[in-house]
Protein backbone atom coordinates (compact mmCIF):
# COMPACT_ATOMS: atom_id res chain seq x y z
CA UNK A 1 -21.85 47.89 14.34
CA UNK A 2 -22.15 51.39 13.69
CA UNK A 3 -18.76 53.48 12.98
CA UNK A 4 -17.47 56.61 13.11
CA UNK A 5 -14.05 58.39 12.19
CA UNK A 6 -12.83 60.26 15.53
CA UNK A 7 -12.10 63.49 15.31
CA UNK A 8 -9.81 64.33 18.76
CA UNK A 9 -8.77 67.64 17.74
CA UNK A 10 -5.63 69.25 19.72
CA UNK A 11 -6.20 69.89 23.26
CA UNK A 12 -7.97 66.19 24.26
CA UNK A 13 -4.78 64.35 23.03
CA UNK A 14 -2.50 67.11 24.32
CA UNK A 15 -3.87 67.74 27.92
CA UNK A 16 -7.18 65.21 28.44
CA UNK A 17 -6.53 62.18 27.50
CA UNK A 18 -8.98 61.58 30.13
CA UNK A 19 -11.92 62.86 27.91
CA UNK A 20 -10.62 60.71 25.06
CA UNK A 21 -10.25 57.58 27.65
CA UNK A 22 -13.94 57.69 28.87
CA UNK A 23 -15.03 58.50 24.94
CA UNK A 24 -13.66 55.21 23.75
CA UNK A 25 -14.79 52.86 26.23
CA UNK A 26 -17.81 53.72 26.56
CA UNK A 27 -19.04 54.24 23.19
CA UNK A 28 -17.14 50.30 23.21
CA UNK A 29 -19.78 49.34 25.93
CA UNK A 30 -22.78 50.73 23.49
CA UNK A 31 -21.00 49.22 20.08
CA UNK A 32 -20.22 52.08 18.65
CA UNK A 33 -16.68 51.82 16.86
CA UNK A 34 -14.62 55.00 16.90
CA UNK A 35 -12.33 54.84 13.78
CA UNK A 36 -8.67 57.28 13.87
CA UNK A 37 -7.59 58.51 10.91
CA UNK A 38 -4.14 58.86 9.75
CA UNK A 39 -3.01 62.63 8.96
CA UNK A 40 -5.78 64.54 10.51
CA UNK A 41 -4.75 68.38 11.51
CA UNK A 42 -6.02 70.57 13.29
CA UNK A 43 -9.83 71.85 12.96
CA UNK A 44 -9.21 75.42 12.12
CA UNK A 45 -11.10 76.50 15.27
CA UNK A 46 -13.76 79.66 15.51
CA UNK A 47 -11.29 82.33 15.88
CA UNK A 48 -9.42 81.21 12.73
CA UNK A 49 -12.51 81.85 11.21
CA UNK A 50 -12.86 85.05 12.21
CA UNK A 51 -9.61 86.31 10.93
CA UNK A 52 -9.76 84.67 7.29
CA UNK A 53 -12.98 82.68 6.79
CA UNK A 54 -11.91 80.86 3.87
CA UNK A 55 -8.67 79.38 5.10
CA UNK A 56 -10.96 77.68 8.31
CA UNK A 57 -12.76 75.99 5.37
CA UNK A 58 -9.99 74.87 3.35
CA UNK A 59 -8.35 73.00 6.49
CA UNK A 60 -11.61 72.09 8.04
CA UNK A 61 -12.59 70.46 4.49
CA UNK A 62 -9.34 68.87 4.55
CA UNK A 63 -9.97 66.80 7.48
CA UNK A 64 -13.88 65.84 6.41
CA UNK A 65 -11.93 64.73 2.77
CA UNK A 66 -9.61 62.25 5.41
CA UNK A 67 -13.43 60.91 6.72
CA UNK A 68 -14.82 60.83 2.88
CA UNK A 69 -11.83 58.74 1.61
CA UNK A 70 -12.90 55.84 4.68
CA UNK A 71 -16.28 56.69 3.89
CA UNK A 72 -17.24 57.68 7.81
CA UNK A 73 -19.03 59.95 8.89
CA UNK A 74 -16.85 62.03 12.02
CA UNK A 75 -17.72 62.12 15.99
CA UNK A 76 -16.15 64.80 17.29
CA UNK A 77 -15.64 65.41 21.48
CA UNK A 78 -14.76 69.03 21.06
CA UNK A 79 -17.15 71.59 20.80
CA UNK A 80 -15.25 73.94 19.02
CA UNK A 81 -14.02 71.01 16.45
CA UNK A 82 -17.73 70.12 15.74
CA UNK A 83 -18.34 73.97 15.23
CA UNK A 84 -15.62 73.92 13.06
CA UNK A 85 -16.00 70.82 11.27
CA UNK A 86 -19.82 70.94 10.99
CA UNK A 87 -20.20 74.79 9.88
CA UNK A 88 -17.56 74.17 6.98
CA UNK A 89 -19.41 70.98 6.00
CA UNK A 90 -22.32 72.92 5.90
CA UNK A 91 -21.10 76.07 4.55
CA UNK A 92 -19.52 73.85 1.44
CA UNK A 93 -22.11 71.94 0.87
CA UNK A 94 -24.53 74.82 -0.05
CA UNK A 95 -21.87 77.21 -1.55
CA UNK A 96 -20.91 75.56 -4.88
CA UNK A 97 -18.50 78.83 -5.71
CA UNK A 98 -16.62 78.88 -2.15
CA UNK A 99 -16.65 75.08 -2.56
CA UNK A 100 -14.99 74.80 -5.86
CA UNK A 101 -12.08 77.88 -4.57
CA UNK A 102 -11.52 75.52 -1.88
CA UNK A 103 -11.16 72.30 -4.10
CA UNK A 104 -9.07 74.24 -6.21
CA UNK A 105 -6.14 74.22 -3.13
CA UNK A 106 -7.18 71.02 -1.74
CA UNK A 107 -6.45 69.45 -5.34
CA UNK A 108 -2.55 70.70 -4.61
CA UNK A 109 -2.29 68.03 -1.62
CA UNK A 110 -4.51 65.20 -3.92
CA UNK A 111 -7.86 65.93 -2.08
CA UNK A 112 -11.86 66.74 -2.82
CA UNK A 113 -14.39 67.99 -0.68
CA UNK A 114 -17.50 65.84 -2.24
CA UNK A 115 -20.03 66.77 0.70
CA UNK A 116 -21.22 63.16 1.24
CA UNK A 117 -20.81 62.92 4.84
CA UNK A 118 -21.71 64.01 8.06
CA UNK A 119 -20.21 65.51 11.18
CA UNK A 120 -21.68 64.94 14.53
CA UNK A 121 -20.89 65.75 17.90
CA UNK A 122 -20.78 62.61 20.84
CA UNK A 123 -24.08 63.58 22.10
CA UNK A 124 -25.98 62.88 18.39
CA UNK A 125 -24.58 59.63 18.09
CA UNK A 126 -25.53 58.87 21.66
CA UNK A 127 -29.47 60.46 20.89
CA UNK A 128 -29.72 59.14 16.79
CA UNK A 129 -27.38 56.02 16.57
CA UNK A 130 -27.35 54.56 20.23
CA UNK A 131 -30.74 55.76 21.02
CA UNK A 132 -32.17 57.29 24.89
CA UNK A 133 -34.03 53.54 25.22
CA UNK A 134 -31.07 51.45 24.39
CA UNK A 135 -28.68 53.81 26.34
CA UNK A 136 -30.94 53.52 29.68
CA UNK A 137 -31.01 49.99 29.46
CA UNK A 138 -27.44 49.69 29.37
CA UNK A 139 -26.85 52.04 32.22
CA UNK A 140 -26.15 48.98 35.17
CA UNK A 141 -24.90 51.83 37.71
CA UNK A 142 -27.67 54.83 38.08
CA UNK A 143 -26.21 58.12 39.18
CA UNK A 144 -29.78 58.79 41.03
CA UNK A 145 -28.26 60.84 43.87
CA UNK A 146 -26.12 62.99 41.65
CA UNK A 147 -27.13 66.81 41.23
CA UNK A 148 -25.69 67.86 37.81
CA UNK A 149 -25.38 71.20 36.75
CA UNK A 150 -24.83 71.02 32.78
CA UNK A 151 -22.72 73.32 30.84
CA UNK A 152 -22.60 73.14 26.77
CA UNK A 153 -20.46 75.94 26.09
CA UNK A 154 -20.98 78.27 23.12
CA UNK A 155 -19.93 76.47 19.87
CA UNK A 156 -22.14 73.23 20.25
CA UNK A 157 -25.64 76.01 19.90
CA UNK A 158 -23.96 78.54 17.78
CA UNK A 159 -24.56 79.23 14.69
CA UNK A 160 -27.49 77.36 15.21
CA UNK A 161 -28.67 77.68 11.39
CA UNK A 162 -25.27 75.75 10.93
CA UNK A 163 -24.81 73.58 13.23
CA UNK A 164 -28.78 72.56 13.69
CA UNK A 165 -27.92 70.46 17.19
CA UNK A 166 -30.29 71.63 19.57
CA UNK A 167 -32.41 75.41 20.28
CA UNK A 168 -29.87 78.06 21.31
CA UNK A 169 -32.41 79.48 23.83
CA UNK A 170 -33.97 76.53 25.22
CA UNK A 171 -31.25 73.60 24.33
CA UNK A 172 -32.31 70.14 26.13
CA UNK A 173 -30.40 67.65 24.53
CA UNK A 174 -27.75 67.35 27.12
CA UNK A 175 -29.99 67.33 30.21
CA UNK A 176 -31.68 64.76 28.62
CA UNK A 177 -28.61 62.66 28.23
CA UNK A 178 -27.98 63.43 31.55
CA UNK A 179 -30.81 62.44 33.55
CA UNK A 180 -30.76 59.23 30.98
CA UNK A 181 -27.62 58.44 33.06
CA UNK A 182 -30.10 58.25 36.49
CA UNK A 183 -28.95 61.96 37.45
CA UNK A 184 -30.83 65.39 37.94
CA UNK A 185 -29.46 67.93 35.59
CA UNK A 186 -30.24 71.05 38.04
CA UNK A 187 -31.03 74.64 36.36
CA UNK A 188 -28.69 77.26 37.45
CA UNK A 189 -28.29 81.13 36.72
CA UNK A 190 -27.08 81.90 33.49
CA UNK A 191 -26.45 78.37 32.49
CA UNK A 192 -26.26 78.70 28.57
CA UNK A 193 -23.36 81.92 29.77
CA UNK A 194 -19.41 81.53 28.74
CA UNK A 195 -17.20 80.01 30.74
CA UNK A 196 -14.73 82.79 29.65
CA UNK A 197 -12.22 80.20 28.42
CA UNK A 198 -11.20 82.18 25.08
CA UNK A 199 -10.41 85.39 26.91
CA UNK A 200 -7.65 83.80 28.65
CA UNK A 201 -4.75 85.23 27.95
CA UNK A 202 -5.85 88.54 26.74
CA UNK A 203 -8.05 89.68 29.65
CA UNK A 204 -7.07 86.69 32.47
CA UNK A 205 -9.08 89.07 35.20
CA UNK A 206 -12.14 88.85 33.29
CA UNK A 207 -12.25 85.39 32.02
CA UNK A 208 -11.76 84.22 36.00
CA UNK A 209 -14.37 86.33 36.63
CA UNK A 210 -16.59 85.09 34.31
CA UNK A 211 -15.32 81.68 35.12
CA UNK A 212 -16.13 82.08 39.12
CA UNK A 213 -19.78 83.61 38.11
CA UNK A 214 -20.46 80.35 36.67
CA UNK A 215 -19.12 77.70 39.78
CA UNK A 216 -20.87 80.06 42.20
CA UNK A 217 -24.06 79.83 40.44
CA UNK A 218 -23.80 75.92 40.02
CA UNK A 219 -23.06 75.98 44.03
CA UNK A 220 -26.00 77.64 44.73
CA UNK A 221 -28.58 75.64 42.75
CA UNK A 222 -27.16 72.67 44.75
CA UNK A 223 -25.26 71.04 42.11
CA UNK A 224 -22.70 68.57 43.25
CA UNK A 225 -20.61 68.72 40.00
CA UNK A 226 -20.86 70.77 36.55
CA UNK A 227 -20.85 68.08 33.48
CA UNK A 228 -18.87 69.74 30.25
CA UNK A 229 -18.23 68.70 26.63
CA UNK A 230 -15.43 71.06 25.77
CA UNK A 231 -12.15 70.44 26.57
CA UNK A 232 -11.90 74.80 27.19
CA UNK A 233 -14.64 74.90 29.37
CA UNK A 234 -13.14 71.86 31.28
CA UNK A 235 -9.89 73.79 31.89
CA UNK A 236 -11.47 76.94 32.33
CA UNK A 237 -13.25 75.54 35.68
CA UNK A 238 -11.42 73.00 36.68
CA UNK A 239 -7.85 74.73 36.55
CA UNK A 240 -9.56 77.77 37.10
CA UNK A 241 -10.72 77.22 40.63
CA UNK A 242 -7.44 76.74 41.74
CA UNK A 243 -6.63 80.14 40.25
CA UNK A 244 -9.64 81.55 42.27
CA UNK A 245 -8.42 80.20 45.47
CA UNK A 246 -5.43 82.08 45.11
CA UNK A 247 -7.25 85.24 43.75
CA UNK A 248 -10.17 85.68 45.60
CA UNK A 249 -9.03 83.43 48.57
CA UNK A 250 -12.13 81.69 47.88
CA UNK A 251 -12.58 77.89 47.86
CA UNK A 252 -15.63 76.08 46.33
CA UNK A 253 -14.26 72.16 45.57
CA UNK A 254 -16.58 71.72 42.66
CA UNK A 255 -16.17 69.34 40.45
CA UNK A 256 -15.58 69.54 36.80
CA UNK A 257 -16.36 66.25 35.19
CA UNK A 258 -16.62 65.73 31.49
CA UNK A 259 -20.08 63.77 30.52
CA UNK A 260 -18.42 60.67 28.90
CA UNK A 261 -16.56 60.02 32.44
CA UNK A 262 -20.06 60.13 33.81
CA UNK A 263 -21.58 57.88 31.13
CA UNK A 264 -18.45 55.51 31.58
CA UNK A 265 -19.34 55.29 35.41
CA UNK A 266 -22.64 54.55 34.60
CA UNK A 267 -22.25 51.65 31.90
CA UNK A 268 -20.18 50.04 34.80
CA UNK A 269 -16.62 50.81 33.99
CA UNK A 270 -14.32 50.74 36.33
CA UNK A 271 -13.18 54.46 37.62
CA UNK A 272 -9.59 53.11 38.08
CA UNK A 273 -9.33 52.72 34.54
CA UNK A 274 -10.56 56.25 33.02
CA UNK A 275 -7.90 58.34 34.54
CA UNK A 276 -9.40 60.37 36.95
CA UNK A 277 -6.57 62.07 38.19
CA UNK A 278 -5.91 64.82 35.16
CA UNK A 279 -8.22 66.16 37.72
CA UNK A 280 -7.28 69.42 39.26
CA UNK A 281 -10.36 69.61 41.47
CA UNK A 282 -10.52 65.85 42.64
CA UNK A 283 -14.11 64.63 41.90
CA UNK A 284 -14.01 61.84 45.05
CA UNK A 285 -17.12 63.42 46.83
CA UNK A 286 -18.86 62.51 43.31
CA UNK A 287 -18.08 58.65 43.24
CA UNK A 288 -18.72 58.83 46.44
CA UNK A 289 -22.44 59.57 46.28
CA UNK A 290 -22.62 57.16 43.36
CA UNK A 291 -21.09 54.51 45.67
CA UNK A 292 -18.22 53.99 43.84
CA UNK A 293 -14.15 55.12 45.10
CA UNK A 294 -10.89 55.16 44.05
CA UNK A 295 -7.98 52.92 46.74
């Protein structure tokens, strides 16, 4: 059985433990073992880095020294953990002077950064270690009448000479994993655009802006649900669309559903058990064209 440390991050345990839910049973169903790791912090996300570079790696190391001690390799479910995680790995790796200033403060808390493992996000292990052959075979509940509109988000692509998971301009990695799953990943207008998540809070008029560009542009191409991998962009649309309702007085009822609760419904699992209703936007109308409901 293949194994992997799980790296949850903050916001999945705090807020979705629906993501994490439909994560662990379904990479169960495809014999994938996720492994927790005791004392894990937080990732040091992409704006850390942009205020003091060199403090993101020293706490990003820290947690890839927690996977190198169990000698895993890390999944993470976040996007901005894997940008994170996988840019510092990187980053030390090459850079034998920034990596011995970091070793020289991990060493105060007992630690090394050796750069011998690997971070991945969910949708490599499902691609390298589970395979697309072995993963359609195991599907037992096609989603062939699903329209999916897919939505990345920005750190899985970016910095791309980093990170290395798929071409920033013409990514197909996730559609791929998507129509694996029996669906049609629909193109929509500026698809690879921000959700606007990380100006919320700052400029709340603009990221709901940005945030409504992106449902109305999945609504027109016909899509019957946009499929996410960040825990931000999840918020950003789902929550969000009840903050547009009350902005714009618009209504659109689309559905926010992160890909591993749409991988879990196809492997067969139950949707009583994966917790649907963290839902703001309820995403009935979807198990409902995949002939499944909730009582």
């Amino acid at each position: 059985m293949t194994s992997y440390a799980l790296f949850l991050g903050c916001t999945i345990p705090a807020r979705q433990p629906h993501y994490e839910l439909s994560a662990r049973k379904a990479m169960a169903k495809l014999g994938v073992e996720l492994v927790d790791l005791e004392g894990v912090t937080c990732c040091a996300p992409p704006p850390v880095q942009s205020i003091d570079l060199e403090t993101s790696l020293i706490v990003a190391a820290y947690n890839i020294c927690l996977a190198e001690e169990a000698d895993l390799n890390i999944v993470t479910l976040c996007t901005g953990c894997f940008e994170s995680l996988a840019v510092a790995n990187n980053i030390l790796k090459e850079n034998v002077m920034l990596r011995t200033r970091v070793n020289g403060v991990l060493s105060c808390l007992g630690k090394e950064f050796k750069g011998k493992k690997e971070v991945r996000h969910y949708l490599q292990v499902l691609l390298n270690d589970v395979g697309l052959n072995y993963l359609r075979r195991s599907v037992v509940k096609p989603l062939k009448s699903l329209r999916v509109a897919a939505f990345s988000g920005c750190h899985l692509l970016r910095p791309s000479k980093l990170l290395r998971f798929d071409d920033p301009e013409r990514p197909r990695i996730f559609d791929t994993l998507i129509e694996a799953l029996g669906a049609e990943s629909v193109w929509y207008r500026n698809k690879l655009k921000c959700c606007g998540g990380l100006l919320r809070g700052y400029a709340d008029d603009v990221a709901l802006a940005i945030a409504r560009d992106k449902i109305v542009n999945a609504a027109h191409a016909g899509a019957d649900c946009i499929a996410t991998l960040c825990p931000f962009c999840f918020l950003t649309l789902d929550l969000g669309q009840v903050l547009i309702k009350s902005t714009y007085k618009e209504e659109y009822d689309m559905p926010i559903i992160h890909y591993t609760e749409l991988l879990s419904l196809s492997l067969g699992i139950d949707p009583k058990e994966l917790a649907l209703e963290f839902h703001k936007v309820k995403i009935d109308k979807v198990l409902d064209k995949i002939g499944l409901n909730l009582p």
